[in-house]
N, C-alpha and C. Protein backbone atom coordinates (compact mmCIF):
# COMPACT_ATOMS: atom_id res chain seq x y z
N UNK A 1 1.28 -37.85 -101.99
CA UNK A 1 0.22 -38.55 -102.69
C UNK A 1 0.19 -40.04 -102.30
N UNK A 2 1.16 -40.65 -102.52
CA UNK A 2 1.04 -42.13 -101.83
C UNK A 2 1.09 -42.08 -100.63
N UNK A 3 1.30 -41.17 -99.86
CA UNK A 3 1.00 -41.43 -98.59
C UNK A 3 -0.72 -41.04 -97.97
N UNK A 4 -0.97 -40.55 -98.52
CA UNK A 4 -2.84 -40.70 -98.66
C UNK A 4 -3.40 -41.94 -99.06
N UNK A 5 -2.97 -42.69 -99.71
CA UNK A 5 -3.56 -43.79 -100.34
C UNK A 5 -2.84 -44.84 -99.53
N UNK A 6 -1.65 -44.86 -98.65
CA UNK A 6 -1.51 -45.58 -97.50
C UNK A 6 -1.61 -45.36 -96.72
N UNK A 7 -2.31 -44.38 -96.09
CA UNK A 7 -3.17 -43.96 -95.17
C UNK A 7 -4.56 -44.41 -95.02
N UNK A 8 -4.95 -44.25 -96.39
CA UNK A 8 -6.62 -44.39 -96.82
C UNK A 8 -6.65 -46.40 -96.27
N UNK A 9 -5.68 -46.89 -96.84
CA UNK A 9 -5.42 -48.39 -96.53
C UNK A 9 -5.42 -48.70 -95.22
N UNK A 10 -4.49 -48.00 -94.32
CA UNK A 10 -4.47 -48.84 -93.13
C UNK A 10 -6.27 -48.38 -92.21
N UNK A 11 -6.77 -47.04 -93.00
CA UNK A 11 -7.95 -46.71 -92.05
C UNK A 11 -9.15 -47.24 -92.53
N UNK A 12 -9.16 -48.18 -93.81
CA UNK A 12 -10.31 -49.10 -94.13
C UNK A 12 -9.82 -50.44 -93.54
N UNK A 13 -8.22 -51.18 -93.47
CA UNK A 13 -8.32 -52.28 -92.69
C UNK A 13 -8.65 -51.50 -91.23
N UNK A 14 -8.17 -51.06 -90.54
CA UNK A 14 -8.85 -50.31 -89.25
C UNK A 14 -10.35 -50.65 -89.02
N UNK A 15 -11.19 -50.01 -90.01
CA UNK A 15 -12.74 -50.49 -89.70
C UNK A 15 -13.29 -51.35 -90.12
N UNK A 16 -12.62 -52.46 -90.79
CA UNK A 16 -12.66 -53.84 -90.79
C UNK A 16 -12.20 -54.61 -89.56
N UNK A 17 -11.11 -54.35 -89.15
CA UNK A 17 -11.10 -55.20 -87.77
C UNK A 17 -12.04 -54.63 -86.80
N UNK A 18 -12.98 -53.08 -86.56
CA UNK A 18 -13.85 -53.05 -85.34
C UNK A 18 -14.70 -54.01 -85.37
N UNK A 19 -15.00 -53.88 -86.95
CA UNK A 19 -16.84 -54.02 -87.44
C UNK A 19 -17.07 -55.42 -87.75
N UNK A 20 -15.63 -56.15 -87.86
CA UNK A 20 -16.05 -57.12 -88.74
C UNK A 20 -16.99 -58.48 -86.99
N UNK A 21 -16.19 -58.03 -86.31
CA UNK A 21 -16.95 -59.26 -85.00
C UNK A 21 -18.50 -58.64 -84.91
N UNK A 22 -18.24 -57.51 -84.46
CA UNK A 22 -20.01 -56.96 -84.82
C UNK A 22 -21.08 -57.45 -85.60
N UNK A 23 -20.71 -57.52 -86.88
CA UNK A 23 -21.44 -58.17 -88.22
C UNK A 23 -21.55 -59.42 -87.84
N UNK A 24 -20.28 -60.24 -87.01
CA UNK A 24 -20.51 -61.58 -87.03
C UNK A 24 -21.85 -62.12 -85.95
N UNK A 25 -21.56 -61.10 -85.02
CA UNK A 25 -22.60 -61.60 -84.03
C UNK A 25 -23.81 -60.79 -84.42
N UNK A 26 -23.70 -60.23 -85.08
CA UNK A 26 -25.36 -59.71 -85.44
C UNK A 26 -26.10 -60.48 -86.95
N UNK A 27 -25.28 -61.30 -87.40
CA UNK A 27 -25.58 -62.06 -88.27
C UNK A 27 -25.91 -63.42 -87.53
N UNK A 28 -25.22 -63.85 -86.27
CA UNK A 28 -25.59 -65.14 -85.69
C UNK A 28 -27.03 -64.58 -84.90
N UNK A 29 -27.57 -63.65 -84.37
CA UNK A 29 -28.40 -63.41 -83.51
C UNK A 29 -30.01 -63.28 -84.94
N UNK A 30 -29.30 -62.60 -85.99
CA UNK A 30 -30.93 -62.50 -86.84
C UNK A 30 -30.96 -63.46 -87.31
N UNK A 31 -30.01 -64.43 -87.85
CA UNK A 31 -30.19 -65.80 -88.50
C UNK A 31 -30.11 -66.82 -88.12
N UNK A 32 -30.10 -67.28 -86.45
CA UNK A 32 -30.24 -68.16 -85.82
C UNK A 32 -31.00 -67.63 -84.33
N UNK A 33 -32.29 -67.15 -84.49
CA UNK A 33 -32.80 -66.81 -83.41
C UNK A 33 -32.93 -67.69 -81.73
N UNK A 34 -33.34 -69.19 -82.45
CA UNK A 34 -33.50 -69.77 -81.24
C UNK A 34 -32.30 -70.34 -80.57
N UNK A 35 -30.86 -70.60 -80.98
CA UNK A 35 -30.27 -70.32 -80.45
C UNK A 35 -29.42 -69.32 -79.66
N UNK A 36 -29.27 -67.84 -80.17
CA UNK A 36 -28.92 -67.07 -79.43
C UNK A 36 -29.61 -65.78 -79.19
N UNK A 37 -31.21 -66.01 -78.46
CA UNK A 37 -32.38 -65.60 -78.65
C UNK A 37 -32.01 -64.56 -77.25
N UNK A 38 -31.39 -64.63 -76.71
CA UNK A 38 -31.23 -63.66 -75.27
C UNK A 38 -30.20 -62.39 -75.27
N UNK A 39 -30.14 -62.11 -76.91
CA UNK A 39 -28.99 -60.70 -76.96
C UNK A 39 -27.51 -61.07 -77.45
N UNK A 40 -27.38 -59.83 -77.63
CA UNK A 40 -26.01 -59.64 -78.52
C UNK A 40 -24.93 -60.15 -77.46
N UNK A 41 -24.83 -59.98 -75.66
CA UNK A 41 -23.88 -60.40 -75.32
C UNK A 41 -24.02 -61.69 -74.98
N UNK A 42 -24.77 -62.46 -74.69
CA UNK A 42 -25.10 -63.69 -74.79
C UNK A 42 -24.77 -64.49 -76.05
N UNK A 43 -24.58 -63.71 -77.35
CA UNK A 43 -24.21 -64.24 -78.50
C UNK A 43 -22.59 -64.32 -78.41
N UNK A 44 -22.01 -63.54 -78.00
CA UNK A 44 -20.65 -62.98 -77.87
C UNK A 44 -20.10 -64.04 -77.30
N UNK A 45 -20.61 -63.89 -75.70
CA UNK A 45 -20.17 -65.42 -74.59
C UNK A 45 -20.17 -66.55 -75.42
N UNK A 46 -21.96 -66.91 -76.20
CA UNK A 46 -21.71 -68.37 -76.42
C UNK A 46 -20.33 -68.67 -77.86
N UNK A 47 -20.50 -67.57 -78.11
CA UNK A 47 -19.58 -67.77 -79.84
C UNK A 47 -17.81 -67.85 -79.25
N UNK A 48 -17.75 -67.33 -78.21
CA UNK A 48 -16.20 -67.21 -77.84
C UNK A 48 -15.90 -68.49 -77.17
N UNK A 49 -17.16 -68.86 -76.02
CA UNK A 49 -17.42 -70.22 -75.41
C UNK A 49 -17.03 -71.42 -76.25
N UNK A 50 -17.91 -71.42 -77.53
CA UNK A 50 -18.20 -72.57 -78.43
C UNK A 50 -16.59 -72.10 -79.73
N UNK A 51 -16.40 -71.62 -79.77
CA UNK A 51 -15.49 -71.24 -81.23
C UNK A 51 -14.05 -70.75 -80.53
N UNK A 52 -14.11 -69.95 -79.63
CA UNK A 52 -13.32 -69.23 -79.99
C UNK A 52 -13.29 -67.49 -79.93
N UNK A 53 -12.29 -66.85 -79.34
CA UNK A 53 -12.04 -65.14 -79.83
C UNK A 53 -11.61 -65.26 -81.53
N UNK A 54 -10.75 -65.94 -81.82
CA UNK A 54 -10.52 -65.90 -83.13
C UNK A 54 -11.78 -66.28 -84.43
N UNK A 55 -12.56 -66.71 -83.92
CA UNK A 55 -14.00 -66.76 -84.65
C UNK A 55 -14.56 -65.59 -85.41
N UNK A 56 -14.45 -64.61 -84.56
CA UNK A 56 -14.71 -63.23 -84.37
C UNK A 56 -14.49 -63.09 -86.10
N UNK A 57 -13.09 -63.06 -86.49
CA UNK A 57 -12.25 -63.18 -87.49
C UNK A 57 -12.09 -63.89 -88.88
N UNK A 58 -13.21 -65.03 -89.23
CA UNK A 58 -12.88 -65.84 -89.84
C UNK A 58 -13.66 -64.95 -91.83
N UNK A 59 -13.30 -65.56 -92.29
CA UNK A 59 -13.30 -64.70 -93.33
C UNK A 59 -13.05 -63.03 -93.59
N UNK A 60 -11.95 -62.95 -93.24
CA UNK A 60 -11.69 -61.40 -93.22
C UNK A 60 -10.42 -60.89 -94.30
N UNK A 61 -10.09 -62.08 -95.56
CA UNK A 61 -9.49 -61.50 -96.70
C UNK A 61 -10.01 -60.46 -97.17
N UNK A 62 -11.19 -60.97 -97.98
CA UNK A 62 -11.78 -60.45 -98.69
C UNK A 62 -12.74 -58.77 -98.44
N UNK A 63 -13.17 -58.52 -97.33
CA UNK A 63 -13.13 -57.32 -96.71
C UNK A 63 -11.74 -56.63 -96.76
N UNK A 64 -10.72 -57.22 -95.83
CA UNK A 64 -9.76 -55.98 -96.07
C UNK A 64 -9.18 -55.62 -97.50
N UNK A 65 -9.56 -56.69 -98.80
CA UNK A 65 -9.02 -56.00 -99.89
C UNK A 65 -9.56 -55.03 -99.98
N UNK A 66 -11.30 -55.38 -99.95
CA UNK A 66 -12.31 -54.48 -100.33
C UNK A 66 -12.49 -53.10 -100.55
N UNK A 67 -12.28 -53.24 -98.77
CA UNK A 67 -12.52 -52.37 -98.11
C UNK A 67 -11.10 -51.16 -98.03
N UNK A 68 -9.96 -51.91 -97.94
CA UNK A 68 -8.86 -50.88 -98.10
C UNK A 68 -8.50 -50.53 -99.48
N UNK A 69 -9.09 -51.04 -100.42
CA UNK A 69 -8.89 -50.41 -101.85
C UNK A 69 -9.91 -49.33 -101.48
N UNK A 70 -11.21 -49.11 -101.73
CA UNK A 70 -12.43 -48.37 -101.66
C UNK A 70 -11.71 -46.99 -101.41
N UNK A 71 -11.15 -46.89 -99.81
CA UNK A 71 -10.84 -46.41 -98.81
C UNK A 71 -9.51 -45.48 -99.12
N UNK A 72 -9.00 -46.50 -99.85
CA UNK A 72 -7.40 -46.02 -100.20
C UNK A 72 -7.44 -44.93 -101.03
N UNK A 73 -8.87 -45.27 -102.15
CA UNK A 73 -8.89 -44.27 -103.51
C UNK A 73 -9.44 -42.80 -103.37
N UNK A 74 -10.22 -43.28 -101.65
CA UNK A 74 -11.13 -42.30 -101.33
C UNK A 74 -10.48 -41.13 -100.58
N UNK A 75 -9.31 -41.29 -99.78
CA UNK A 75 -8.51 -41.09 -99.45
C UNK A 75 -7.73 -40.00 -100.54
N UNK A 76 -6.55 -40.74 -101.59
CA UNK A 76 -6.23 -40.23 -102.72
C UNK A 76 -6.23 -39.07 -103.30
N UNK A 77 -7.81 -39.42 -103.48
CA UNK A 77 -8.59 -38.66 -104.94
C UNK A 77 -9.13 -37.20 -104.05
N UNK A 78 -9.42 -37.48 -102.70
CA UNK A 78 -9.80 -36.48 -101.97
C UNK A 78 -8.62 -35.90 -101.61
């Protein structure tokens, strides 16, 4: 039984670290069009260019609680 629910944990932080750079650059591309108006990898280059790989990353407490509680229970209970 607890090992379902630490299971369920490490596979919601898991799809928090794919998704979370994804979200970031698809949040810089719809909400700042005229700067990174030429696509998702052009957003990628300039954000790693200008910031950083670790950019990718920046607010990511609060998701992995989130998200690995959710995950953990879902896990669990199933």
């Amino acid at each position: 039984m607890v090992k379902d629910f630490f299971c369920g944990c490490v596979s919601g932080w898991a799809q928090v670290f794919c998704m979370l750079p994804l979200e970031n650059i698809k949040l810089k591309v719809v909400s700042k069009p005229e700067e990174y108006n030429q696509g998702y990898i052009h957003a990628f280059k300039k954000t790693v260019a200008e910031e950083g790989l670790l950019s990718f990353y920046k607010g990511m407490l609060m998701p992995l609680l989130g998200v690995g509680a959710q995950v953990s229970l879902q896990f669990g209970t199933v």
